[in-house]
PDB file of N, CA and C in Angstrom:
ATOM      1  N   UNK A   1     174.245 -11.560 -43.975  1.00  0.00           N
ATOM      2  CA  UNK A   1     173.254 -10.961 -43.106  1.00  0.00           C
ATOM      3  C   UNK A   1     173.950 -10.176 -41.999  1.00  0.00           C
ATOM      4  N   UNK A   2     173.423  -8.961 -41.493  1.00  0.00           N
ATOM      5  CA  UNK A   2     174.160  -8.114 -40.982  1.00  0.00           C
ATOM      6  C   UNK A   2     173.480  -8.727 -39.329  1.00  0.00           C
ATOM      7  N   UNK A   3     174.837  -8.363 -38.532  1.00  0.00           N
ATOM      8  CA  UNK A   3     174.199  -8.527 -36.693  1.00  0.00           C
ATOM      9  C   UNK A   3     173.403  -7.592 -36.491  1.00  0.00           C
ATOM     10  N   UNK A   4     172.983  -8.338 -35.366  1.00  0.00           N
ATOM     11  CA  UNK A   4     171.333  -7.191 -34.662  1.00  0.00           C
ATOM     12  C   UNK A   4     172.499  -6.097 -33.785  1.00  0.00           C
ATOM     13  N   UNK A   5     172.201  -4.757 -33.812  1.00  0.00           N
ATOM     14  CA  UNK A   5     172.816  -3.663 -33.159  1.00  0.00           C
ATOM     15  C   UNK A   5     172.425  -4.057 -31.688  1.00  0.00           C
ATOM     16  N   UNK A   6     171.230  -4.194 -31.075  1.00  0.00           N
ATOM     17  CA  UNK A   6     170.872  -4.601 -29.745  1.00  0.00           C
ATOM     18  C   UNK A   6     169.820  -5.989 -29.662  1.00  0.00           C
ATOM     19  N   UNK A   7     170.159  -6.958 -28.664  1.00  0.00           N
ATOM     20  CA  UNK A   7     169.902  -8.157 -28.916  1.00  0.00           C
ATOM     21  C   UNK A   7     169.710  -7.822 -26.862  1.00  0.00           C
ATOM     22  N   UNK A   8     168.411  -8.115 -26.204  1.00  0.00           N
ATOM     23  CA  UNK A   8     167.898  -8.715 -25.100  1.00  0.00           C
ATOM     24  C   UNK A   8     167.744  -9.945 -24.310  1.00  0.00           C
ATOM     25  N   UNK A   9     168.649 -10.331 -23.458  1.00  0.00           N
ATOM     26  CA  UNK A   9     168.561 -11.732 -22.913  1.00  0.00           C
ATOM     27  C   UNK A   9     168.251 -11.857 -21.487  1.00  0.00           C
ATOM     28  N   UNK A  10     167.420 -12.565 -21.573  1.00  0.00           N
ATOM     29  CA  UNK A  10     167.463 -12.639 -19.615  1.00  0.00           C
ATOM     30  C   UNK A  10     167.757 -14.510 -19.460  1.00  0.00           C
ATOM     31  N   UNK A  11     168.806 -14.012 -18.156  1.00  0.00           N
ATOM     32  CA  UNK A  11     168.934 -15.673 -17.848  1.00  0.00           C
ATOM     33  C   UNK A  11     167.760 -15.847 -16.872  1.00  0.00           C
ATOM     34  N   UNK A  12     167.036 -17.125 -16.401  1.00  0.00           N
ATOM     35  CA  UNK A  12     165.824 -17.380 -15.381  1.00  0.00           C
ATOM     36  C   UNK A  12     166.272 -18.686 -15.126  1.00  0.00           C
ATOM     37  N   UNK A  13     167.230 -19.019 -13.791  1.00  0.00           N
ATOM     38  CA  UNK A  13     167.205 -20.523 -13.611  1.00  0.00           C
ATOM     39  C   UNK A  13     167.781 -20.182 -11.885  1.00  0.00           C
ATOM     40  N   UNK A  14     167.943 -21.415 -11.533  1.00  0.00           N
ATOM     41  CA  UNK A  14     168.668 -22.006  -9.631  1.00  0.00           C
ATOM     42  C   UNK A  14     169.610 -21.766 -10.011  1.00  0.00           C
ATOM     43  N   UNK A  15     170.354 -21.166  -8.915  1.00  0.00           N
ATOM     44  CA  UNK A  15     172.113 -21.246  -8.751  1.00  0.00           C
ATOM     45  C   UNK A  15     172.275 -22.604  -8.324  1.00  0.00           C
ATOM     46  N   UNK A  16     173.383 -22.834  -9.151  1.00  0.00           N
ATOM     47  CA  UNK A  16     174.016 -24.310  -8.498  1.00  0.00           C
ATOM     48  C   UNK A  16     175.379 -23.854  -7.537  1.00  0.00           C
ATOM     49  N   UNK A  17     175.211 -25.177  -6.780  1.00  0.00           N
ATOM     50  CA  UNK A  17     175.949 -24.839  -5.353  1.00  0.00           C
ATOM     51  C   UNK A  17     177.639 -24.760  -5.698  1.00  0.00           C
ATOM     52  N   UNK A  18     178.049 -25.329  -7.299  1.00  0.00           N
ATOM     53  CA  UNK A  18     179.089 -25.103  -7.485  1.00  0.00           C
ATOM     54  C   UNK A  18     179.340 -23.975  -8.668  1.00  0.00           C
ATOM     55  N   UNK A  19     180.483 -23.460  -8.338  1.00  0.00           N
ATOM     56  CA  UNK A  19     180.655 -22.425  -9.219  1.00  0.00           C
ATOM     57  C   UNK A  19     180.334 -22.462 -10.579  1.00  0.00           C
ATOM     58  N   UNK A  20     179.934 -21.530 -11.516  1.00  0.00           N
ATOM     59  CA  UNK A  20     179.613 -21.838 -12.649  1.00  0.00           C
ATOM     60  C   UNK A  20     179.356 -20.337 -13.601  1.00  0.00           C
ATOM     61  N   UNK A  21     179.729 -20.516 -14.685  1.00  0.00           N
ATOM     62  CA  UNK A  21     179.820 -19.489 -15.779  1.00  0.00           C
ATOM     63  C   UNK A  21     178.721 -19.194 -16.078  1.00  0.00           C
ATOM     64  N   UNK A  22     178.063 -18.248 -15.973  1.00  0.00           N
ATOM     65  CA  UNK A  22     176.032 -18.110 -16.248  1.00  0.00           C
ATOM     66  C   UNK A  22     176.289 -17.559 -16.987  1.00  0.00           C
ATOM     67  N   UNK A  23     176.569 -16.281 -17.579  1.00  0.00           N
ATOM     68  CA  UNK A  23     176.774 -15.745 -18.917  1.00  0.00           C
ATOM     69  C   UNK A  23     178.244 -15.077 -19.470  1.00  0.00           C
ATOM     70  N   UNK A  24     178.870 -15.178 -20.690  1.00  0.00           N
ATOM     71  CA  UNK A  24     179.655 -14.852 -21.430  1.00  0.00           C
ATOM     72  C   UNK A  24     179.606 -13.917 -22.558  1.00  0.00           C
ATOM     73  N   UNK A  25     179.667 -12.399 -22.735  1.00  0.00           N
ATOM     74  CA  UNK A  25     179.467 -11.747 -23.337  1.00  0.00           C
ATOM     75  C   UNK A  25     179.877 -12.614 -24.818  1.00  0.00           C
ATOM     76  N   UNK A  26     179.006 -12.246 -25.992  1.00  0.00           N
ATOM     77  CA  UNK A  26     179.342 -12.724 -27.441  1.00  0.00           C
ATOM     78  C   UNK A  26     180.279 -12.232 -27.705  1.00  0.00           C
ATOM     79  N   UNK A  27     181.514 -12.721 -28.471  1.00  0.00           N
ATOM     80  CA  UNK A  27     182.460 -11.867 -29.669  1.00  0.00           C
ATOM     81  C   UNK A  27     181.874 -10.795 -30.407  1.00  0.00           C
ATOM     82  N   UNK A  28     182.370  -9.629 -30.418  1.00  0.00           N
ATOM     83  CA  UNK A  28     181.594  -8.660 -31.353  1.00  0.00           C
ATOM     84  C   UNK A  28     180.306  -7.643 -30.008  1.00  0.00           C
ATOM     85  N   UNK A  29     180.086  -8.277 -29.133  1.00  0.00           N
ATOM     86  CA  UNK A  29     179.204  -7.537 -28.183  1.00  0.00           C
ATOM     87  C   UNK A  29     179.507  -7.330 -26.465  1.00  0.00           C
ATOM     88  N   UNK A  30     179.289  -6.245 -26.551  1.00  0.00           N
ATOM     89  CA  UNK A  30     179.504  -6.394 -25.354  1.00  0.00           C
ATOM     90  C   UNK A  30     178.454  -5.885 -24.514  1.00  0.00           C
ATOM     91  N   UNK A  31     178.041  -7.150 -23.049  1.00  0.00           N
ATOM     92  CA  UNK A  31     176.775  -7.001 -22.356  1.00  0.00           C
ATOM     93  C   UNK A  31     176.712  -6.243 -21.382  1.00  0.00           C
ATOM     94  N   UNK A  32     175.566  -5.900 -21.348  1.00  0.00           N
ATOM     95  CA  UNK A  32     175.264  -4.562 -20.308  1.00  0.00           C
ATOM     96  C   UNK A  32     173.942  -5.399 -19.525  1.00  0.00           C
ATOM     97  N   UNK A  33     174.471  -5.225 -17.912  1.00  0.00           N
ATOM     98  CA  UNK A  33     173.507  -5.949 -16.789  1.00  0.00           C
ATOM     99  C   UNK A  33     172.669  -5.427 -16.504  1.00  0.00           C
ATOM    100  N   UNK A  34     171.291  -5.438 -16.920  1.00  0.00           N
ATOM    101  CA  UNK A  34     170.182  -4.317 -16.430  1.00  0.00           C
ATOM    102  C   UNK A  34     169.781  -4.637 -15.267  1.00  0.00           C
ATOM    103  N   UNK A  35     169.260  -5.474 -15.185  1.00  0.00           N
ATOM    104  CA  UNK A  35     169.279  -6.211 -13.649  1.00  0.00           C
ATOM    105  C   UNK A  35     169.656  -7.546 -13.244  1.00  0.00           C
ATOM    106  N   UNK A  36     170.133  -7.665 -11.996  1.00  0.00           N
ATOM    107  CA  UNK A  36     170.390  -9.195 -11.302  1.00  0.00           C
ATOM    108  C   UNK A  36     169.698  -9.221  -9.891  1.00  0.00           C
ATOM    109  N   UNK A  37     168.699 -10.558 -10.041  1.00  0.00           N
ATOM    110  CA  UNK A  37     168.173 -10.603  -8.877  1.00  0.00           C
ATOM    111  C   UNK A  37     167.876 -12.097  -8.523  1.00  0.00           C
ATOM    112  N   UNK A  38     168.321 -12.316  -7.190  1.00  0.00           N
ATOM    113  CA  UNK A  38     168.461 -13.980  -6.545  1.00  0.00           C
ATOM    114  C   UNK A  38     167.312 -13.678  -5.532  1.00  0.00           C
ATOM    115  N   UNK A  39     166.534 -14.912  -5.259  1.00  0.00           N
ATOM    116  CA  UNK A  39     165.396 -14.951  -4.484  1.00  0.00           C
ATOM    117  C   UNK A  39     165.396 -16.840  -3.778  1.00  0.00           C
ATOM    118  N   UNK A  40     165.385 -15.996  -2.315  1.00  0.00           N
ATOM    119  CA  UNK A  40     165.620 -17.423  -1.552  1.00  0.00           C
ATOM    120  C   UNK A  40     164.526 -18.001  -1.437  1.00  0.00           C
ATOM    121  N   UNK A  41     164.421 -19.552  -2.108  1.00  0.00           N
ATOM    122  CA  UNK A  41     162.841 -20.291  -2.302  1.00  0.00           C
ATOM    123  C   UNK A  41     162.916 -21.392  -0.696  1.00  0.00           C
ATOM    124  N   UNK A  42     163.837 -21.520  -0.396  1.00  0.00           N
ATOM    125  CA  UNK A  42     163.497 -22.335   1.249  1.00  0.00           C
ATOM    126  C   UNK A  42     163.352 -21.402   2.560  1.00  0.00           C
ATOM    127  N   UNK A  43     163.207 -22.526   3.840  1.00  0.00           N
ATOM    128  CA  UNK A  43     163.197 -21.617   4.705  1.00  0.00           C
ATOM    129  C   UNK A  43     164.494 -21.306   5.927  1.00  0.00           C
ATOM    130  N   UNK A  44     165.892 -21.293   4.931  1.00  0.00           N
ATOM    131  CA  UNK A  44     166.319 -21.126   5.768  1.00  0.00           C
ATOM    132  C   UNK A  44     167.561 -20.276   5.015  1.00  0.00           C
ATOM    133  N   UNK A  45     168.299 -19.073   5.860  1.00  0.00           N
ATOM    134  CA  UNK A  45     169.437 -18.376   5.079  1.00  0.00           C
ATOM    135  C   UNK A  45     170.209 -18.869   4.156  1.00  0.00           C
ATOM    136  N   UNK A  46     170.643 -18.666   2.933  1.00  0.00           N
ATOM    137  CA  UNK A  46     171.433 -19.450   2.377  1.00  0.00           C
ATOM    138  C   UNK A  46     172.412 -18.123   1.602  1.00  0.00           C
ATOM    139  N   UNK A  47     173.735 -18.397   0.948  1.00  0.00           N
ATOM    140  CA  UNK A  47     174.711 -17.621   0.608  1.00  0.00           C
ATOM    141  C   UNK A  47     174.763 -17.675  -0.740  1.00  0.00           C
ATOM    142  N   UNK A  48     175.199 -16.584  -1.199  1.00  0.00           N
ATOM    143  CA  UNK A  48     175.484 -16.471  -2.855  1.00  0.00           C
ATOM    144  C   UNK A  48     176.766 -15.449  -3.209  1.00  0.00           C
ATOM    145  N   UNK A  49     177.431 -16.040  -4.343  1.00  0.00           N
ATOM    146  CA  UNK A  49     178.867 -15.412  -4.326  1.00  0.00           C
ATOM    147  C   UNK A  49     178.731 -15.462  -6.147  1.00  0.00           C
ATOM    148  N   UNK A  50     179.555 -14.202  -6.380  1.00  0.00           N
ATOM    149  CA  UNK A  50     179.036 -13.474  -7.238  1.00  0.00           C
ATOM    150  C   UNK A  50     179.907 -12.829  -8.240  1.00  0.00           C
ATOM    151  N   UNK A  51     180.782 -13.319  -9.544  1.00  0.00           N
ATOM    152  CA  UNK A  51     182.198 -12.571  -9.676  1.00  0.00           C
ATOM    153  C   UNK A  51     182.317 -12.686 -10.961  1.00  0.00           C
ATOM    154  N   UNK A  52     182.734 -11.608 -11.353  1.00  0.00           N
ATOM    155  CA  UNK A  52     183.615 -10.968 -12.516  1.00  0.00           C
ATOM    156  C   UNK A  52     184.596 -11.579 -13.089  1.00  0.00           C
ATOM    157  N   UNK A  53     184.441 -11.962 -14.436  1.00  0.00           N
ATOM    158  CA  UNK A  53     185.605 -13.327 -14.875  1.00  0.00           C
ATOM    159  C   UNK A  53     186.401 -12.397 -16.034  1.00  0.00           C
ATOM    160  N   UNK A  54     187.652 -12.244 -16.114  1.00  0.00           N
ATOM    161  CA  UNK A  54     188.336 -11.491 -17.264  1.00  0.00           C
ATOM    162  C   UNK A  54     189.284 -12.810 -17.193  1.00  0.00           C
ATOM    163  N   UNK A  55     189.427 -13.059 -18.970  1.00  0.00           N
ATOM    164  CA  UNK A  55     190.808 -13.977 -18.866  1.00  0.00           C
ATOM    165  C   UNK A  55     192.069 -13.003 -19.797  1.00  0.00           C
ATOM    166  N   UNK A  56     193.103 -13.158 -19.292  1.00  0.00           N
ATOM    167  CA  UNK A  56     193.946 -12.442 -19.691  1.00  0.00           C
ATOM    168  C   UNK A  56     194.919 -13.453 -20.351  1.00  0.00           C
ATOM    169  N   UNK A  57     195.634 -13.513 -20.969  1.00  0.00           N
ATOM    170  CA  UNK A  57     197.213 -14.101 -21.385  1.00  0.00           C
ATOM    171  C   UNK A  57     196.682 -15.666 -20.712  1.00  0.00           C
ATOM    172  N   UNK A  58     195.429 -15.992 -21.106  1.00  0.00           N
ATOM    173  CA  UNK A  58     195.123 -17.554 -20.945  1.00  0.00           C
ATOM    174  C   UNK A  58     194.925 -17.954 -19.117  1.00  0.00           C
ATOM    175  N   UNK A  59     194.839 -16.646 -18.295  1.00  0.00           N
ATOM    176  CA  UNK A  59     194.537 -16.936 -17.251  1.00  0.00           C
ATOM    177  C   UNK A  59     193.481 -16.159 -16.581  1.00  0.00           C
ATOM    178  N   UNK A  60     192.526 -16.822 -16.241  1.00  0.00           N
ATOM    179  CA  UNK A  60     191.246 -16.261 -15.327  1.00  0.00           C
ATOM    180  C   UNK A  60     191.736 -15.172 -14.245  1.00  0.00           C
ATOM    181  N   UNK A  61     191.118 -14.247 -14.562  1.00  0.00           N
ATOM    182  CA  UNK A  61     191.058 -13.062 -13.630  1.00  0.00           C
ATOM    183  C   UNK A  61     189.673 -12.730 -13.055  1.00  0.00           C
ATOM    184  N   UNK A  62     189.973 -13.168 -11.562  1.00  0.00           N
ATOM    185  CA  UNK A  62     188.401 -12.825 -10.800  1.00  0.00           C
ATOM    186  C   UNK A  62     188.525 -12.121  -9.939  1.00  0.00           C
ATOM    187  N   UNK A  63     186.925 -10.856 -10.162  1.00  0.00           N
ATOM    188  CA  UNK A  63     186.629  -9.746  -9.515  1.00  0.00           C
ATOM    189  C   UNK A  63     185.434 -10.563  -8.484  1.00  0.00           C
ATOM    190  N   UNK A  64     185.737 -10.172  -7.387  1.00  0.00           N
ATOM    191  CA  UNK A  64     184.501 -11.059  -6.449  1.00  0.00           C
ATOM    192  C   UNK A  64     183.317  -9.323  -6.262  1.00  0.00           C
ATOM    193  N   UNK A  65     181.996  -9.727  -6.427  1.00  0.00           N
ATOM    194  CA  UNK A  65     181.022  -8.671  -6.261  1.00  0.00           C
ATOM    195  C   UNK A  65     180.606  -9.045  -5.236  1.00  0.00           C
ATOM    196  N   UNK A  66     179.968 -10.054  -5.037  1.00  0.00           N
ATOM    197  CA  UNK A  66     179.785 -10.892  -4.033  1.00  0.00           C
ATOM    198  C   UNK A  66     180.136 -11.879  -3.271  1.00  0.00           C
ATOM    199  N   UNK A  67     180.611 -12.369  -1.969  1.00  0.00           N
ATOM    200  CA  UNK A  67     180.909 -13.359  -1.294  1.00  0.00           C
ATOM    201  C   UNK A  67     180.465 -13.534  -0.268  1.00  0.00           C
ATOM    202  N   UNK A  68     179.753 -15.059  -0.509  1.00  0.00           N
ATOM    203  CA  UNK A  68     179.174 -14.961   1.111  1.00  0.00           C
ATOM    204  C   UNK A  68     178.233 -14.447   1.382  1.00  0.00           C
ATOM    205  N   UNK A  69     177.071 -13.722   0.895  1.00  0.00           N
ATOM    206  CA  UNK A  69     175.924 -13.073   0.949  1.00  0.00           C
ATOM    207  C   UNK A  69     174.980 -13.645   1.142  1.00  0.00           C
ATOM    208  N   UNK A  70     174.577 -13.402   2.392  1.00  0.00           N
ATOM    209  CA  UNK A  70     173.297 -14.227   2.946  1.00  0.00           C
ATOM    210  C   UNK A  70     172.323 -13.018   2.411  1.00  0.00           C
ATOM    211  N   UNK A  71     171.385 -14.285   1.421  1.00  0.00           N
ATOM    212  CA  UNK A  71     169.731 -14.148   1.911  1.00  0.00           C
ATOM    213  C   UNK A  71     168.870 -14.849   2.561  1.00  0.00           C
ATOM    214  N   UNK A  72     168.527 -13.676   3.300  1.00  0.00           N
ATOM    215  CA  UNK A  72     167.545 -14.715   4.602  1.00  0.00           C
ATOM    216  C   UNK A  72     166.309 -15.872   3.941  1.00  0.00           C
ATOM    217  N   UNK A  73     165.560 -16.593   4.283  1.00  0.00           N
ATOM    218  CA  UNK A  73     164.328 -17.309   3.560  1.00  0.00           C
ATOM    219  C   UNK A  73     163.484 -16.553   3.344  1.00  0.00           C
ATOM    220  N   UNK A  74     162.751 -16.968   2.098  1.00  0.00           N
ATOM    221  CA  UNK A  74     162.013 -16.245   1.549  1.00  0.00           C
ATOM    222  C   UNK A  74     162.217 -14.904   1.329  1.00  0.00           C
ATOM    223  N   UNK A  75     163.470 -14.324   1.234  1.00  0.00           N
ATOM    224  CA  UNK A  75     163.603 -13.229   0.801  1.00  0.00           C
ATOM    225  C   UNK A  75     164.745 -13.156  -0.778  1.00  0.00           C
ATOM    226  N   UNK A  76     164.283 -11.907  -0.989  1.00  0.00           N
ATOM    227  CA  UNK A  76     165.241 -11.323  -2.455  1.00  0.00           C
ATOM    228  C   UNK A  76     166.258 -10.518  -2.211  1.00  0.00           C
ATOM    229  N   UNK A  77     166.963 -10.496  -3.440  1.00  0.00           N
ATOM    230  CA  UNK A  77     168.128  -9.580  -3.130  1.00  0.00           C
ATOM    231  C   UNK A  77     168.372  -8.959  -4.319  1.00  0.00           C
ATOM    232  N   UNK A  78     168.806  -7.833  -4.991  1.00  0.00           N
ATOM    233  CA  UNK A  78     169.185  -7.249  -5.652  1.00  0.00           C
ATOM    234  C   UNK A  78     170.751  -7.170  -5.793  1.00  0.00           C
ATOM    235  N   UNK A  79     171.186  -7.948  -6.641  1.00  0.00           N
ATOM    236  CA  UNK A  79     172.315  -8.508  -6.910  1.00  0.00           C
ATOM    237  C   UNK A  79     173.672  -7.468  -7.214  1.00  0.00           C
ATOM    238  N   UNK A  80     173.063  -6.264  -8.029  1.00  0.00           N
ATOM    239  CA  UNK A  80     173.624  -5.163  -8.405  1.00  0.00           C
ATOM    240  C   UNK A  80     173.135  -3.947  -8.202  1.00  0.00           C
ATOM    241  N   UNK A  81     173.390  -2.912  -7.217  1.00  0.00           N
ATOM    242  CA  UNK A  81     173.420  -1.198  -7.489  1.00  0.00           C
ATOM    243  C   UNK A  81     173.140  -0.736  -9.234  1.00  0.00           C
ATOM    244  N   UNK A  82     173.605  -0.682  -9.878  1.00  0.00           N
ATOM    245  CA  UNK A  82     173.499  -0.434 -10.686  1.00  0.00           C
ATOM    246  C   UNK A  82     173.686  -1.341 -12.324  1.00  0.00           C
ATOM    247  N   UNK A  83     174.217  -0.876 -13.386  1.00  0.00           N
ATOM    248  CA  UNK A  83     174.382  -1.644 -14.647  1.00  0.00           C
ATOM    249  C   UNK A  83     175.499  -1.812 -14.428  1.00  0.00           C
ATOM    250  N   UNK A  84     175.930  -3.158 -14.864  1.00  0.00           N
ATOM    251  CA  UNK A  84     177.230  -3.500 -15.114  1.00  0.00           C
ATOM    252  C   UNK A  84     177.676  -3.939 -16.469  1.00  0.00           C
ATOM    253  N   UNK A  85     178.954  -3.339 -17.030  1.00  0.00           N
ATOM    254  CA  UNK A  85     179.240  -3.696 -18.445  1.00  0.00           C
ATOM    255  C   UNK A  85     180.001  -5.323 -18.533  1.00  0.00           C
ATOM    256  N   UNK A  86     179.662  -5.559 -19.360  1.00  0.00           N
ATOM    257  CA  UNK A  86     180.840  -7.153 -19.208  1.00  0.00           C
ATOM    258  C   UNK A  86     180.662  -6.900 -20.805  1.00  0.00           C
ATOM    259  N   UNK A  87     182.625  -7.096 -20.938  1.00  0.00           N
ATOM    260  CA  UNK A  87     183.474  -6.777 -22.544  1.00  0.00           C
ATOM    261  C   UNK A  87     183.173  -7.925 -22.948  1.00  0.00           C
ATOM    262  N   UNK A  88     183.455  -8.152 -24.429  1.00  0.00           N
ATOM    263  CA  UNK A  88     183.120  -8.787 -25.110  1.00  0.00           C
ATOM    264  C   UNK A  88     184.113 -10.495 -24.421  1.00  0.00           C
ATOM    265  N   UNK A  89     183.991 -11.574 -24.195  1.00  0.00           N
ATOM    266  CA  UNK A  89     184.997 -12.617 -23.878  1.00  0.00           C
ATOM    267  C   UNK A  89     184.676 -13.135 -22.872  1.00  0.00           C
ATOM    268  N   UNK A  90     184.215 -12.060 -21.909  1.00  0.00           N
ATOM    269  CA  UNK A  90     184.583 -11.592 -20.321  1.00  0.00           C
ATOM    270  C   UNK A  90     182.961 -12.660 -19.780  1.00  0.00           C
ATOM    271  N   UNK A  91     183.005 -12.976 -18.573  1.00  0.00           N
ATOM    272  CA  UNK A  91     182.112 -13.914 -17.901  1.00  0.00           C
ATOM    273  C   UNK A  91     181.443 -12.975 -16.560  1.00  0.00           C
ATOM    274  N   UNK A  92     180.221 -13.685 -15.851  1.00  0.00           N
ATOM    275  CA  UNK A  92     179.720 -13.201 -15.113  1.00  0.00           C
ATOM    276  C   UNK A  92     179.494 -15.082 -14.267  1.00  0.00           C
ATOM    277  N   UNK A  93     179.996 -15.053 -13.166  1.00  0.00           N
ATOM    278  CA  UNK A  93     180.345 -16.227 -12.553  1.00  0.00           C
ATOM    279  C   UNK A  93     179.256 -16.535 -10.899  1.00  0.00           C
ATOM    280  N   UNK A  94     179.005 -17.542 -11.390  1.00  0.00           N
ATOM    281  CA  UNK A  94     177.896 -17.143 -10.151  1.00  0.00           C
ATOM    282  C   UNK A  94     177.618 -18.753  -9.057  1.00  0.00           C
ATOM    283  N   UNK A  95     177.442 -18.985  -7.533  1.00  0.00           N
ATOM    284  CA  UNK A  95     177.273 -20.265  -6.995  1.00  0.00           C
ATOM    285  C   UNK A  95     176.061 -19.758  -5.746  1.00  0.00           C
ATOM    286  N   UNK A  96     175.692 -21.009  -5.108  1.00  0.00           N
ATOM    287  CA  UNK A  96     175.145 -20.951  -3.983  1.00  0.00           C
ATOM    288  C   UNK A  96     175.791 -21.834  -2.888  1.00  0.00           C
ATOM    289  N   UNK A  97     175.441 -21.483  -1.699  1.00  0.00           N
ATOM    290  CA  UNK A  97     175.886 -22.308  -0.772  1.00  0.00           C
ATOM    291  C   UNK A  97     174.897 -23.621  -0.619  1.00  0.00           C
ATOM    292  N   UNK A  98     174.000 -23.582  -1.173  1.00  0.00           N
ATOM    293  CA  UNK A  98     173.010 -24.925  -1.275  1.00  0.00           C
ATOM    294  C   UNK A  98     172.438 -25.207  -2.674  1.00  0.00           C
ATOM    295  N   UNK A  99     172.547 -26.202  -3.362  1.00  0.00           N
ATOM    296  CA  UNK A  99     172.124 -26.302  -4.526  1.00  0.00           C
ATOM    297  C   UNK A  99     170.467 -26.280  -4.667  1.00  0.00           C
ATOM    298  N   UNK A 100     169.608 -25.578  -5.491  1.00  0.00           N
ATOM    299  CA  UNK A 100     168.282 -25.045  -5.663  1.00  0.00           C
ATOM    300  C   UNK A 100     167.482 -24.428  -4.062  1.00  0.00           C
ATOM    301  N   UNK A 101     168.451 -24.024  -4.074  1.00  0.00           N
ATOM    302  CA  UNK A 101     167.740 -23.020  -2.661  1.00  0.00           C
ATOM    303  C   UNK A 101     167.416 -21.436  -3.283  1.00  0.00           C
ATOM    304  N   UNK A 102     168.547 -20.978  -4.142  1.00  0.00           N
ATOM    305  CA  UNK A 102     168.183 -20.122  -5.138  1.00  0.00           C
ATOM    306  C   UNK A 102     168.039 -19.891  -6.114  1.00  0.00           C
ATOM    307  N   UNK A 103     167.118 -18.998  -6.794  1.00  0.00           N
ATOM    308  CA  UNK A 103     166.441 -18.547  -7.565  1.00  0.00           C
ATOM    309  C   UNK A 103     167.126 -17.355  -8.759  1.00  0.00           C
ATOM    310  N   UNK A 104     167.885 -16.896  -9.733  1.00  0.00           N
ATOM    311  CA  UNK A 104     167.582 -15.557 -10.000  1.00  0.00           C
ATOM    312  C   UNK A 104     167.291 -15.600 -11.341  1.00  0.00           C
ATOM    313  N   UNK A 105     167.226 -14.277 -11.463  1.00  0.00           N
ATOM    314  CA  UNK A 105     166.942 -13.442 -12.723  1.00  0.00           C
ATOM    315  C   UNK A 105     167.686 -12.275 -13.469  1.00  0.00           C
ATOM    316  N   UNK A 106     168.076 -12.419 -14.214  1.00  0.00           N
ATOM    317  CA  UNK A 106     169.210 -11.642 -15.110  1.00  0.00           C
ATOM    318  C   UNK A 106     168.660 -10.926 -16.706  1.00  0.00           C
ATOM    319  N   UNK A 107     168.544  -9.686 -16.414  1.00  0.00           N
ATOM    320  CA  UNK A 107     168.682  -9.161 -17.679  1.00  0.00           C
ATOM    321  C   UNK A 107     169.906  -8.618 -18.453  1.00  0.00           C
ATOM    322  N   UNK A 108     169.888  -8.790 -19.930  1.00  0.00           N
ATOM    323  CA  UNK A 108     171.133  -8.070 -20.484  1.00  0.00           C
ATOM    324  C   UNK A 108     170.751  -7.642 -21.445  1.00  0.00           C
ATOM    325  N   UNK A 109     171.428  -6.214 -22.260  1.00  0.00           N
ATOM    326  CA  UNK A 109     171.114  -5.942 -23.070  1.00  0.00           C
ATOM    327  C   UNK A 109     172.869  -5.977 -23.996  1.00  0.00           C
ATOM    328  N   UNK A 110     172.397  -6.875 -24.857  1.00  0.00           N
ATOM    329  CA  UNK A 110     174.065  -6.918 -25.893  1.00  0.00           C
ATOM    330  C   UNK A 110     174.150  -6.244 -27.298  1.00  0.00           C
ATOM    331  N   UNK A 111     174.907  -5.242 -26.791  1.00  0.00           N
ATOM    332  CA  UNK A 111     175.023  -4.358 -27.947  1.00  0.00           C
ATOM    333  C   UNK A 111     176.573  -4.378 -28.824  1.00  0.00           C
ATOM    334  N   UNK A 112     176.095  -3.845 -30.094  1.00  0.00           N
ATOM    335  CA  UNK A 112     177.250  -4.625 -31.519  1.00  0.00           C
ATOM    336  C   UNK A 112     178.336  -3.318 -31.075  1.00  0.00           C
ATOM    337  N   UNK A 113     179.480  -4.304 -30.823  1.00  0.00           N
ATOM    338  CA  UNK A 113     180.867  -3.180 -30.605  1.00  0.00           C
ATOM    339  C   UNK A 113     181.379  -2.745 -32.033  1.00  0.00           C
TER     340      UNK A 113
END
C-alpha cells in the first residue's frame, strides 16, 4: 500500500511544566507548522518556551523560538509568524512555567519526501 502524499494533524492538549517532545516529524515526511497557538486558561501570567530539536551524530541540537514568554491571563498567543518546516527526525519541543495553566493548538501538514 502506497503512503498518503499529504496527511493533516493537529496536536490539542496543556503544556506540561516540564520539557517535552510534542511532535516528531515521520521518517519519509517532513512537517510543515500551519499554525501554533497557546492560550492562558488561569488568572495569572504564566511562561512558555518553545524549541527546535535537530539530533545530529546522536546529539540534540536546540534552536530556542521561544523562552520565557509570558502570556498574560486569559490571553492567547500566536506561537509562530509564520510556517515552520520540521525535516523528517527533527522535533518541535515545548514546556510551561506552570503545569495546565496552558492550553495550545497545533496544526501540521506532513507531506511524503
Amino acid at each position: 500500500m502506497a503512503l498518503a502524499l499529504n496527511v493533516f494533524k493537529t496536536i490539542a492538549e496543556t503544556v506540561p511544566d516540564l520539557e517535552t517532545e510534542i511532535y516528531t516529524a515521520p521518517v519519509g515526511y517532513t512537517g510543515v507548522v500551519l499554525l501554533a497557538q497557546a492560550t492562558n486558561i488561569v488568572t495569572q501570567t504564566e511562561t512558555i518556551n518553545l524549541k527546535y530539536r535537530r539530533t545530529i551524530s546522536g546529539n540534540d541540537i536546540d534552536t530556542e523560538m521561544l523562552k520565557d514568554y509570558p502570556i498574560p491571563e486569559s490571553d492567547t498567543l500566536n506561537l509562530l509568524t509564520g510556517k515552520l518546516v520540521i525535516e523528517s527526525g527533527n522535533k518541535l519541543v515545548i514546556n510551561a512555567s506552570a503545569s495546565s495553566s496552558l492550553k495550545i493548538v497545533i496544526s501540521i501538514l506532513e507531506t511524503l519526501n
